[in-house]
PDB file of N, CA and C in Angstrom:
ATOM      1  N   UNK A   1     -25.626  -7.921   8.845  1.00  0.00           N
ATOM      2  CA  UNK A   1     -25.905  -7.020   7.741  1.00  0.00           C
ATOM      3  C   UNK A   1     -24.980  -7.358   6.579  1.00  0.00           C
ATOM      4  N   UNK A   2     -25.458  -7.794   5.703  1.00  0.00           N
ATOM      5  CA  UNK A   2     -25.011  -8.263   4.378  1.00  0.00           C
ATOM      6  C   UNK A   2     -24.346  -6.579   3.183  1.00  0.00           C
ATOM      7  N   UNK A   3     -23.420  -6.053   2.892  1.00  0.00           N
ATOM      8  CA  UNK A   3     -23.541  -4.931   2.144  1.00  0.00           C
ATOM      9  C   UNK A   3     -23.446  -5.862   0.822  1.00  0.00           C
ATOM     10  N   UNK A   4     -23.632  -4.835  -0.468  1.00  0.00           N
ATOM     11  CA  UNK A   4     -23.500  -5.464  -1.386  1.00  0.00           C
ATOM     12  C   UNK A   4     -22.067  -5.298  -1.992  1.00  0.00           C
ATOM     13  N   UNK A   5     -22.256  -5.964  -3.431  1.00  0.00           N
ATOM     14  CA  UNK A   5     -20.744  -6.313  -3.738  1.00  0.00           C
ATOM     15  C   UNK A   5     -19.804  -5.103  -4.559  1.00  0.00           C
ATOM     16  N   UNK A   6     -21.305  -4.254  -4.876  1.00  0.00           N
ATOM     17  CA  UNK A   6     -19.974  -3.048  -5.212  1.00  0.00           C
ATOM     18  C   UNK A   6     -19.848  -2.397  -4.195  1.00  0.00           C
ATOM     19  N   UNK A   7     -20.270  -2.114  -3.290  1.00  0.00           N
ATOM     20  CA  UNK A   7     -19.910  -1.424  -1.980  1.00  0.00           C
ATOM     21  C   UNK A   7     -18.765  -1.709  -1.533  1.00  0.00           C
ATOM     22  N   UNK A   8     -18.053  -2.948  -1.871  1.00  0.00           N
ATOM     23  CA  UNK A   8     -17.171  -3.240  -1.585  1.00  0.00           C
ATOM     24  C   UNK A   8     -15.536  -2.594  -2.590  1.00  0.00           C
ATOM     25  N   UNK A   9     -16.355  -3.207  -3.976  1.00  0.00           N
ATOM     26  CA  UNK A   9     -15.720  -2.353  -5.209  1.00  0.00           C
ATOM     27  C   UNK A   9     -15.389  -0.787  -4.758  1.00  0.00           C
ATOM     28  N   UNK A  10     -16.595  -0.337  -4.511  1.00  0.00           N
ATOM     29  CA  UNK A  10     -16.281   1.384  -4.737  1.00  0.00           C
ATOM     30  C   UNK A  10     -15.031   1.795  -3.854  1.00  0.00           C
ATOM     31  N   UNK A  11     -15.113   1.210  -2.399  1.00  0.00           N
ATOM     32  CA  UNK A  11     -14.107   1.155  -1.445  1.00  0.00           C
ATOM     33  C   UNK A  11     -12.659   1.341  -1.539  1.00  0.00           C
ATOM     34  N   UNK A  12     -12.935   0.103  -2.580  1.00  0.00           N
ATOM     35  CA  UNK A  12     -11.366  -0.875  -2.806  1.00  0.00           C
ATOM     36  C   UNK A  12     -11.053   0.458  -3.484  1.00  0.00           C
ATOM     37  N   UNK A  13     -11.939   0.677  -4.583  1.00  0.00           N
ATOM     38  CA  UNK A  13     -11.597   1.808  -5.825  1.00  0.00           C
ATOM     39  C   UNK A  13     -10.412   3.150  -5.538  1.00  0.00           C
ATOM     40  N   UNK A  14     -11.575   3.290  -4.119  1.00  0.00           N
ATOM     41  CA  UNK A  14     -11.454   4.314  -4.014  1.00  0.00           C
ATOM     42  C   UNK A  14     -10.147   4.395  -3.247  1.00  0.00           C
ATOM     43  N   UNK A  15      -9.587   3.898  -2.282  1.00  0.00           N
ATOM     44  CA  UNK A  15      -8.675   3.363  -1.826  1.00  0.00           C
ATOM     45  C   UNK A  15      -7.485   3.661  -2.509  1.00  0.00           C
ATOM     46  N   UNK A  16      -7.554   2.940  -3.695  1.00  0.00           N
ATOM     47  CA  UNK A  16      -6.550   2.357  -5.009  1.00  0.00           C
ATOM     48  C   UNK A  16      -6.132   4.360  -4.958  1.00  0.00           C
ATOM     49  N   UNK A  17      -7.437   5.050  -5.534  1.00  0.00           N
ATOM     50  CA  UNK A  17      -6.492   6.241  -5.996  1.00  0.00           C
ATOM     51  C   UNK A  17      -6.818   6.965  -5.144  1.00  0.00           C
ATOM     52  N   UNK A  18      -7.326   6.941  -4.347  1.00  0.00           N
ATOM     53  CA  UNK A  18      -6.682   8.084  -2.839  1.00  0.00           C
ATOM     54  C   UNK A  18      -5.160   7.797  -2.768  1.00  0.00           C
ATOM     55  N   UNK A  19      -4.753   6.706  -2.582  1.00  0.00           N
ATOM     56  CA  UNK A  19      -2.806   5.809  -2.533  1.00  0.00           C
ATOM     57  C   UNK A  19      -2.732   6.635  -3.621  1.00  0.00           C
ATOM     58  N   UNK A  20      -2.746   5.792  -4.749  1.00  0.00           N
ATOM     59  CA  UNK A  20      -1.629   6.611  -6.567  1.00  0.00           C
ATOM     60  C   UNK A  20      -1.864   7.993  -6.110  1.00  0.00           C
ATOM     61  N   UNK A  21      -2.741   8.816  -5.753  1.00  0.00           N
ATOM     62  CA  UNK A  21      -2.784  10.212  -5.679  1.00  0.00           C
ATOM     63  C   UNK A  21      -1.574  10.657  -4.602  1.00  0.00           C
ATOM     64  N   UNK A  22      -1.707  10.168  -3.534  1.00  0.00           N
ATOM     65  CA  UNK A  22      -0.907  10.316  -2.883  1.00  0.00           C
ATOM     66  C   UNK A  22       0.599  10.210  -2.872  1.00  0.00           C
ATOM     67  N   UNK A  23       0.717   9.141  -3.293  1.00  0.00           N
ATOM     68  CA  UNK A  23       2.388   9.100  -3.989  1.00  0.00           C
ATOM     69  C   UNK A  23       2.614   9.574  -4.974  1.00  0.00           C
ATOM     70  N   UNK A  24       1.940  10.474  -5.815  1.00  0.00           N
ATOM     71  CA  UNK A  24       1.883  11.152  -6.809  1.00  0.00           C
ATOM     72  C   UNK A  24       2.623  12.464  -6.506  1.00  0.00           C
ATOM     73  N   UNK A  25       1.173  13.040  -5.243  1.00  0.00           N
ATOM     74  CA  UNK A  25       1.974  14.197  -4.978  1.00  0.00           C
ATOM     75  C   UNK A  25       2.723  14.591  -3.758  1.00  0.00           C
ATOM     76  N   UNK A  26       3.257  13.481  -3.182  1.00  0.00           N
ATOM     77  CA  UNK A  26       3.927  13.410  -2.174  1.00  0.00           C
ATOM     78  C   UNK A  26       5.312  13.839  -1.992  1.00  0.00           C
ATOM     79  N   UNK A  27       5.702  14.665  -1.669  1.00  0.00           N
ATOM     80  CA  UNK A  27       7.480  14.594  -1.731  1.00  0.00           C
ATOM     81  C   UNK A  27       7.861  14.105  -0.860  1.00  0.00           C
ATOM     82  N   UNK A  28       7.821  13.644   0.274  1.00  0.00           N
ATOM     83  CA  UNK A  28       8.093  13.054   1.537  1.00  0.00           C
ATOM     84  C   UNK A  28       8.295  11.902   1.599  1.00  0.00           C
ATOM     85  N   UNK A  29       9.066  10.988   1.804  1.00  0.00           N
ATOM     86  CA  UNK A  29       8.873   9.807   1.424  1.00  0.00           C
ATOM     87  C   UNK A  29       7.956   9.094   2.707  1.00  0.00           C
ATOM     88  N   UNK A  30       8.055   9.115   3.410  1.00  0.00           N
ATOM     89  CA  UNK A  30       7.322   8.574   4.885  1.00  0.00           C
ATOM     90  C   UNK A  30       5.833   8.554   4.452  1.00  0.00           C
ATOM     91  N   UNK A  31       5.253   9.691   3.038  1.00  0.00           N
ATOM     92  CA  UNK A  31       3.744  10.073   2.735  1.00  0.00           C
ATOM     93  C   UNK A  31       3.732   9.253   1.507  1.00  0.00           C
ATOM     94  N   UNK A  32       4.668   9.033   0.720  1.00  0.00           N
ATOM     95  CA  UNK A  32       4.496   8.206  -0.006  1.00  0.00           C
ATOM     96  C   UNK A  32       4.541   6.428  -0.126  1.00  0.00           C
ATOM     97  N   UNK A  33       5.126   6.080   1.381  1.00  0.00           N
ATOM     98  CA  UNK A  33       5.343   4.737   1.291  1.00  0.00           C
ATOM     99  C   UNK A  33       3.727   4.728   2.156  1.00  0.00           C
ATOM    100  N   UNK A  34       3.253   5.830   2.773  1.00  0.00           N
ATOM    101  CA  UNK A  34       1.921   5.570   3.925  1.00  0.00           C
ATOM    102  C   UNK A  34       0.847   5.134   2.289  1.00  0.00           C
ATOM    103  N   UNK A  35       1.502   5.970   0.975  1.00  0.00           N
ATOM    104  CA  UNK A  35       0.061   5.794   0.101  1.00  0.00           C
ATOM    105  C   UNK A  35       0.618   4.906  -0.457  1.00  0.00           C
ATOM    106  N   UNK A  36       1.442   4.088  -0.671  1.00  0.00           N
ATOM    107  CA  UNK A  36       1.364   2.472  -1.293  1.00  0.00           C
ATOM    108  C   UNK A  36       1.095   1.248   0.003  1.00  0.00           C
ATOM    109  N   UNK A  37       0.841   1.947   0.833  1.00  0.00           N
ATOM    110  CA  UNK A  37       0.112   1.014   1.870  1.00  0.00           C
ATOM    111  C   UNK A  37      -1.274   1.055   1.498  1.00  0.00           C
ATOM    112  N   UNK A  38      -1.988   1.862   0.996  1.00  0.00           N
ATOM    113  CA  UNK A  38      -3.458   2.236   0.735  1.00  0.00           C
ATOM    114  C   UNK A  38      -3.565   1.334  -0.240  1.00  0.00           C
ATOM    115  N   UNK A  39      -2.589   1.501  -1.055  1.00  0.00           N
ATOM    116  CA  UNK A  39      -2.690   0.439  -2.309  1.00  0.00           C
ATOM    117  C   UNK A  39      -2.852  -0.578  -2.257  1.00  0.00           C
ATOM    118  N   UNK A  40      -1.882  -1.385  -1.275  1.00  0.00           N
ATOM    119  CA  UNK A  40      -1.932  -2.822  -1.212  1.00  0.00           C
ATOM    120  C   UNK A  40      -3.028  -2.852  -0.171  1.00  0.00           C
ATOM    121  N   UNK A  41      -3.349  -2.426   0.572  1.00  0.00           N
ATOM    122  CA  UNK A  41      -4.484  -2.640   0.854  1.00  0.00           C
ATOM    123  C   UNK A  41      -5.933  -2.505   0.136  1.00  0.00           C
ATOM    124  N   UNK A  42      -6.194  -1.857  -0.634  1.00  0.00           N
ATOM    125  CA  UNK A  42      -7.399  -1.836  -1.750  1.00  0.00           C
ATOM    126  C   UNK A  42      -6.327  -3.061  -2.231  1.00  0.00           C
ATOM    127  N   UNK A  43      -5.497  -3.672  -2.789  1.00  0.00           N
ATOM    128  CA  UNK A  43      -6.014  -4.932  -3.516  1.00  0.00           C
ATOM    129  C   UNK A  43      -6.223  -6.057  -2.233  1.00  0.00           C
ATOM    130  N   UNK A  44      -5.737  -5.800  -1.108  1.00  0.00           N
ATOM    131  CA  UNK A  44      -6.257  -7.040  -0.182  1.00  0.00           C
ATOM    132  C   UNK A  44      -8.071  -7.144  -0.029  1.00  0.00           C
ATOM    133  N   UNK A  45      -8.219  -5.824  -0.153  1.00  0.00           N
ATOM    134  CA  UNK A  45     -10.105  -6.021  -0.303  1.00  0.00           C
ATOM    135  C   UNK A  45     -10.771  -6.684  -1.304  1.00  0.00           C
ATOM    136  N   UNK A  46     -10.096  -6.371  -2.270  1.00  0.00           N
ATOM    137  CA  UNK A  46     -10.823  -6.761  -3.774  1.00  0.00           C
ATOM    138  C   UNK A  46     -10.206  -8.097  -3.632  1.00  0.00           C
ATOM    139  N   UNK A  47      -9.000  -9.314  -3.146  1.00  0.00           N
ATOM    140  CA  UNK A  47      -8.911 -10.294  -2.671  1.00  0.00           C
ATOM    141  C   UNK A  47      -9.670 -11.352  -2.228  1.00  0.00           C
ATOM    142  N   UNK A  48      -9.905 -10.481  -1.072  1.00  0.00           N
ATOM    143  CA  UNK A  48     -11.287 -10.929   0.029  1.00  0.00           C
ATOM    144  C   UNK A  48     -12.750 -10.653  -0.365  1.00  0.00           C
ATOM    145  N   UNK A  49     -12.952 -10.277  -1.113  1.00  0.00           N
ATOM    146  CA  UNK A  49     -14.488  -9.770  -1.550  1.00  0.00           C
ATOM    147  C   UNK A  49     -14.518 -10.841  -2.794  1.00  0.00           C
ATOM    148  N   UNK A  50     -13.748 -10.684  -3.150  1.00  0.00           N
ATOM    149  CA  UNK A  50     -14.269 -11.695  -4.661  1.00  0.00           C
ATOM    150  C   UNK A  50     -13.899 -12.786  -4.448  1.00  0.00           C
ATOM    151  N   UNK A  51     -13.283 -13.112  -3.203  1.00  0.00           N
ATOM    152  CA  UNK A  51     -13.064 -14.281  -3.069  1.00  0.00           C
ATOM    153  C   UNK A  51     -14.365 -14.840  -1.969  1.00  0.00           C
ATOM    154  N   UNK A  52     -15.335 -13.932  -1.250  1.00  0.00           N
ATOM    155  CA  UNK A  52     -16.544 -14.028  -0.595  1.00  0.00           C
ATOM    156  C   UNK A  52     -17.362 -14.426  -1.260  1.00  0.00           C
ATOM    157  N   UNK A  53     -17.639 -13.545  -2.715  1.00  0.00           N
ATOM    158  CA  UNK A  53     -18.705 -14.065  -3.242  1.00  0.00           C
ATOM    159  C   UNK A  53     -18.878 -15.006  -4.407  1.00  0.00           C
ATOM    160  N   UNK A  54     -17.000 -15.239  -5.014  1.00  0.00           N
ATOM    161  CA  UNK A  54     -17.375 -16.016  -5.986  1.00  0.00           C
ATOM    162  C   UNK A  54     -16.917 -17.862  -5.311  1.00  0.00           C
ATOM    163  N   UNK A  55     -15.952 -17.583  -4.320  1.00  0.00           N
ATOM    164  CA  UNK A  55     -15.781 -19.024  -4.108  1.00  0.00           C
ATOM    165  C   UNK A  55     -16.381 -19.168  -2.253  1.00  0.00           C
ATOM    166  N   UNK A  56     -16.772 -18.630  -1.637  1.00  0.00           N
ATOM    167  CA  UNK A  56     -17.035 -18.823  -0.489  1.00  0.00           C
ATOM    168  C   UNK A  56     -16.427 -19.672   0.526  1.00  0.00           C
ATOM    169  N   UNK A  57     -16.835 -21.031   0.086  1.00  0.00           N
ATOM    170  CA  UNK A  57     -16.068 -22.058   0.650  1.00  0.00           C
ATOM    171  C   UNK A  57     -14.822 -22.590   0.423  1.00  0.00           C
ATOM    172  N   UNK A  58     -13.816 -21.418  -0.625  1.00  0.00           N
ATOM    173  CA  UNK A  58     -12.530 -21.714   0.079  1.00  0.00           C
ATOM    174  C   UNK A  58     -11.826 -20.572  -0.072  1.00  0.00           C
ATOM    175  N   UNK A  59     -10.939 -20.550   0.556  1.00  0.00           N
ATOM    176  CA  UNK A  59     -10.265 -19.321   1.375  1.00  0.00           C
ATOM    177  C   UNK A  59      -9.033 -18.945   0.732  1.00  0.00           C
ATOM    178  N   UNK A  60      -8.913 -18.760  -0.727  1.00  0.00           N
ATOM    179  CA  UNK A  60      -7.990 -18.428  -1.601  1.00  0.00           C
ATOM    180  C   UNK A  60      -7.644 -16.971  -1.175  1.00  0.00           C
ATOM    181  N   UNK A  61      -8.523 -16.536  -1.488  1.00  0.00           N
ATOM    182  CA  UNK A  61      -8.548 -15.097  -1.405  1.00  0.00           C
ATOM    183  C   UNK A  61      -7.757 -14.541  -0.079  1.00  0.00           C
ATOM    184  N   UNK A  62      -8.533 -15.378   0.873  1.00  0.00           N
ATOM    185  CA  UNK A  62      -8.082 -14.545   2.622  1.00  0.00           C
ATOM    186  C   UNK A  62      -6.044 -15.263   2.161  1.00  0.00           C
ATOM    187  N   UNK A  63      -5.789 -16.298   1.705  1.00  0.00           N
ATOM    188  CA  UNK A  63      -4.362 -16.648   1.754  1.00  0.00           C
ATOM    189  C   UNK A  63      -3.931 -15.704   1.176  1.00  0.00           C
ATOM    190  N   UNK A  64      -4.520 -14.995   0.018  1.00  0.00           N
ATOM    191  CA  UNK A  64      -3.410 -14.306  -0.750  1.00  0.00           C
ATOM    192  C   UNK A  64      -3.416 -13.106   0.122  1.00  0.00           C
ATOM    193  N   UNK A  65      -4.229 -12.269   0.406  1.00  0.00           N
ATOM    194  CA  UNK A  65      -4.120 -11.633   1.687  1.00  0.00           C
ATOM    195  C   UNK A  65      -3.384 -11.148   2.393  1.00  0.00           C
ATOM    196  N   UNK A  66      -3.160 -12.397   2.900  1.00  0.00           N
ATOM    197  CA  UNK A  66      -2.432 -12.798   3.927  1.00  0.00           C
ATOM    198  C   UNK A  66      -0.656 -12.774   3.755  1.00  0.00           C
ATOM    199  N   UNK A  67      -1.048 -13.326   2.503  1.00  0.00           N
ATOM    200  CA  UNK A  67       0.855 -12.983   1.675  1.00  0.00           C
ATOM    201  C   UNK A  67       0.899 -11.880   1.221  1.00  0.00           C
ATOM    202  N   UNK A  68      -0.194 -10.857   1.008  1.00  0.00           N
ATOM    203  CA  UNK A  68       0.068  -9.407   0.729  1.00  0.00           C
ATOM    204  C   UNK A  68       0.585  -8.270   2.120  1.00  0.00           C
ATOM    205  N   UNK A  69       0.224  -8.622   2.788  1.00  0.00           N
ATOM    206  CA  UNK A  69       0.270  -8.183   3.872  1.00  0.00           C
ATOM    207  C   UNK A  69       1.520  -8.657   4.429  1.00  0.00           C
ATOM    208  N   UNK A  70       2.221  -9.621   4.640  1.00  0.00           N
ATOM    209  CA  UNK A  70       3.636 -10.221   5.089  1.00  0.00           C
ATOM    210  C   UNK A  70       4.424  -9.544   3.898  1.00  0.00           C
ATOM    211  N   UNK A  71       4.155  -9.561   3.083  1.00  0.00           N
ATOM    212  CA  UNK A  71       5.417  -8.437   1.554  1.00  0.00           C
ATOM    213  C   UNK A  71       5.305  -7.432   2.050  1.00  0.00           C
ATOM    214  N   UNK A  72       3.828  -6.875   2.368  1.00  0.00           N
ATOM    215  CA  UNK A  72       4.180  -5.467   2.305  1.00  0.00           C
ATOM    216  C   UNK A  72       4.761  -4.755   3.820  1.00  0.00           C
ATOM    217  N   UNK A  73       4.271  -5.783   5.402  1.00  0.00           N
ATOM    218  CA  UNK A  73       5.743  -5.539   6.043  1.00  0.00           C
ATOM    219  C   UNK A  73       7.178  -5.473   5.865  1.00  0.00           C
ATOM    220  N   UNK A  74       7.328  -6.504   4.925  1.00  0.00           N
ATOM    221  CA  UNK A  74       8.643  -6.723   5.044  1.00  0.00           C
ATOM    222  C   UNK A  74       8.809  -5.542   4.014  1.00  0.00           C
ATOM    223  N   UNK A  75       8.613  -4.861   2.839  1.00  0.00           N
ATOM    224  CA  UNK A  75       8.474  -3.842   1.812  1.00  0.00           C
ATOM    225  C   UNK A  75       8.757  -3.006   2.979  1.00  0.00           C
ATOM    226  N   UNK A  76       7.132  -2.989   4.152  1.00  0.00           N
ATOM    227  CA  UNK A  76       7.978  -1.125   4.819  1.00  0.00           C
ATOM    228  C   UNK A  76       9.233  -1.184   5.584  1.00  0.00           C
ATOM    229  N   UNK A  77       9.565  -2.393   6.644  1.00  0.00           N
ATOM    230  CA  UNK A  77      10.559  -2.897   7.055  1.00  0.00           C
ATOM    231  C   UNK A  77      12.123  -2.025   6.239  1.00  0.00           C
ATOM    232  N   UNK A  78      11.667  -2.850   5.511  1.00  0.00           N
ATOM    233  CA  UNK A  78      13.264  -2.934   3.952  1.00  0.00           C
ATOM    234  C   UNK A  78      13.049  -0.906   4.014  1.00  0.00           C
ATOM    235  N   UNK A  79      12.017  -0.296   3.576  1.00  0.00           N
ATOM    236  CA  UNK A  79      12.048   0.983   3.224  1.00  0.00           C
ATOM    237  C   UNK A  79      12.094   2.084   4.588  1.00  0.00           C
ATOM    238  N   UNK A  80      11.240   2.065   5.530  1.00  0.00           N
ATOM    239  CA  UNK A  80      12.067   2.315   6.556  1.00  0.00           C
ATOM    240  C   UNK A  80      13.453   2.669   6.950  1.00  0.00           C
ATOM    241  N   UNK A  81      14.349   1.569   6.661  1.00  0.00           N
ATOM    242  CA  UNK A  81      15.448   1.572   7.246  1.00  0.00           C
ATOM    243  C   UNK A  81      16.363   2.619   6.270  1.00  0.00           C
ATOM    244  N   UNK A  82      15.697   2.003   5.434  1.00  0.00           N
ATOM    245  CA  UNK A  82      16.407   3.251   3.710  1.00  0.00           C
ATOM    246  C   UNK A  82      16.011   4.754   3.957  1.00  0.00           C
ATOM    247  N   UNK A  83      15.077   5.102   4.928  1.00  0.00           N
ATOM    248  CA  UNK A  83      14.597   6.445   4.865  1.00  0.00           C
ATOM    249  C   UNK A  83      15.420   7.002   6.329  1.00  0.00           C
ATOM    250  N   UNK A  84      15.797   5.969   6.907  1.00  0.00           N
ATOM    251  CA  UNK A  84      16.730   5.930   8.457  1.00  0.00           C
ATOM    252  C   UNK A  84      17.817   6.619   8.067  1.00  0.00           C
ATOM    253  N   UNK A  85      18.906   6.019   7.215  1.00  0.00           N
ATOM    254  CA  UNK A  85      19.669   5.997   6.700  1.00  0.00           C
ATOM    255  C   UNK A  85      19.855   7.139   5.684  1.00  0.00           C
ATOM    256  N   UNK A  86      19.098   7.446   4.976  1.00  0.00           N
ATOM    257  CA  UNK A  86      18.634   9.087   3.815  1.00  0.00           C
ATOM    258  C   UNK A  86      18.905  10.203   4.866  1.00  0.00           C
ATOM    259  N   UNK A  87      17.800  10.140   6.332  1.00  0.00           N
ATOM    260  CA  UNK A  87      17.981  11.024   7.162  1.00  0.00           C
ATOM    261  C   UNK A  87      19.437  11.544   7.743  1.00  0.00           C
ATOM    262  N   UNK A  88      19.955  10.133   8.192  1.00  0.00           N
ATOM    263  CA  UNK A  88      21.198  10.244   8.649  1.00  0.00           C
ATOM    264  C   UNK A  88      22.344  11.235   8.199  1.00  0.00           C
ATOM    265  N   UNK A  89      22.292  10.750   6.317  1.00  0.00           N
ATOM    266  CA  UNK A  89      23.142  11.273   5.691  1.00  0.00           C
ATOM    267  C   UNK A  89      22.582  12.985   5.352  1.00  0.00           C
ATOM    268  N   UNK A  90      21.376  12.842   5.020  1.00  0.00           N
ATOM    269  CA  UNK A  90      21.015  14.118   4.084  1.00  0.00           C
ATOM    270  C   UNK A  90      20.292  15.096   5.066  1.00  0.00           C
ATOM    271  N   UNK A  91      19.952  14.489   6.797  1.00  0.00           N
ATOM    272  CA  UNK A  91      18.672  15.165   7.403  1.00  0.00           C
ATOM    273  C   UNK A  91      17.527  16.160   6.788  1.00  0.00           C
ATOM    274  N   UNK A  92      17.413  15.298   6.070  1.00  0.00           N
ATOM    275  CA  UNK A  92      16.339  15.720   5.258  1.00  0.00           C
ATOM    276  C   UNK A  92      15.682  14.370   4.604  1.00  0.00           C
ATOM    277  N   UNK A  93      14.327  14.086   4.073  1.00  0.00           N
ATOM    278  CA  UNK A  93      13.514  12.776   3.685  1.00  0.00           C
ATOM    279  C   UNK A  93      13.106  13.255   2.923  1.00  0.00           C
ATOM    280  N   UNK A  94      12.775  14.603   2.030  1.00  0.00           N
ATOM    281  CA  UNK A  94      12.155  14.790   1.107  1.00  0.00           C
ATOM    282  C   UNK A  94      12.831  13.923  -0.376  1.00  0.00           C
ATOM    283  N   UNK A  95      12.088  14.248  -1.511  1.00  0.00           N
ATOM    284  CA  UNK A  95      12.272  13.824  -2.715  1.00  0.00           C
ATOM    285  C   UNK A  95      13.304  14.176  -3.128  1.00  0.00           C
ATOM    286  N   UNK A  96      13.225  15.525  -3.316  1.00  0.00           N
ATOM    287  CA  UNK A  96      14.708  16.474  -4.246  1.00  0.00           C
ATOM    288  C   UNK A  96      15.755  15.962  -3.532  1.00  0.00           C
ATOM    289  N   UNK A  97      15.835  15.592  -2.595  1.00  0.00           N
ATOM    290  CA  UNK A  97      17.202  15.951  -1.295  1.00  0.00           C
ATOM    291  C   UNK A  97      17.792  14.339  -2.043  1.00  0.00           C
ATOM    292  N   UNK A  98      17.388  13.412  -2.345  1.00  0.00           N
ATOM    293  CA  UNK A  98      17.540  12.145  -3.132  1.00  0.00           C
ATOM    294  C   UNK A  98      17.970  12.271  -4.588  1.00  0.00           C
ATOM    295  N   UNK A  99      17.592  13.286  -5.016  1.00  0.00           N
ATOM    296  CA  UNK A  99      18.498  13.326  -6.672  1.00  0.00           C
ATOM    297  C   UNK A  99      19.841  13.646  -5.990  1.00  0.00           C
ATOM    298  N   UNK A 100      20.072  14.352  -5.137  1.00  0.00           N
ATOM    299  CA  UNK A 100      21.249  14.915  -4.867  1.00  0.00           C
ATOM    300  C   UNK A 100      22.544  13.766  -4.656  1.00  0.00           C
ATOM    301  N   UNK A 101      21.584  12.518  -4.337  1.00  0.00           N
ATOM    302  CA  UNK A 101      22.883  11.527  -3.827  1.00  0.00           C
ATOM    303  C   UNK A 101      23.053  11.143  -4.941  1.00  0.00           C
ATOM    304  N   UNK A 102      22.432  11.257  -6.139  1.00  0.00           N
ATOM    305  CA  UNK A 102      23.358  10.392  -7.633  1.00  0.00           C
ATOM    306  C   UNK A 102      24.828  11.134  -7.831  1.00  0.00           C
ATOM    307  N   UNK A 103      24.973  12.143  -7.283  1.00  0.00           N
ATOM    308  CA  UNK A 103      25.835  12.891  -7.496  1.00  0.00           C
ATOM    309  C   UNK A 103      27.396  12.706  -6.904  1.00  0.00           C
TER     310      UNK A 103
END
């Protein structure tokens, strides 16, 4: 079953700001790094889709992908450990509880 190519678009689209919405109104950080995962994932679709239908026979698209996806482990990796560490000190992960450490 073949879908078509905005079906793919609307997806990605939609994707894109379900994420920005989410880290928008997220105070949590654990909810906001889950919606810049949404993100980079809507652009790994729009990657792979336009790279389906405009070059087919070569696999640009699936590489970049592929390097989006290895950043953005290593991105939650790196942020993770920063939210480990927030807890430790502040037991607390929310937003506000983070202005507090400029202090």
């Amino acid at each position: 079953m073949n879908l078509p190519f905005e079906f793919y678009l609307v997806l990605s689209t939609l994707l894109f700001f379900i994420g920005v919405y989410g880290f928008v109104a997220r105070k949590n950080l654990i909810g906001m790094l889950m919606s810049v995962e949404l993100i980079l994932n809507a652009v790994n679709i729009n990657f792979v889709v336009f790279n389906r239908f405009l070059h087919p026979e070569h696999l640009d698209g699936f590489v970049y992908s592929l390097f989006v996806i290895v950043v953005a482990a290593a991105e939650t990796a790196v942020a993770i450990s920063i939210i480990i560490n927030i807890y430790r000190n502040m037991k607390n992960i929310s937003v506000d509880s983070i202005k507090e450490l400029k202090n």
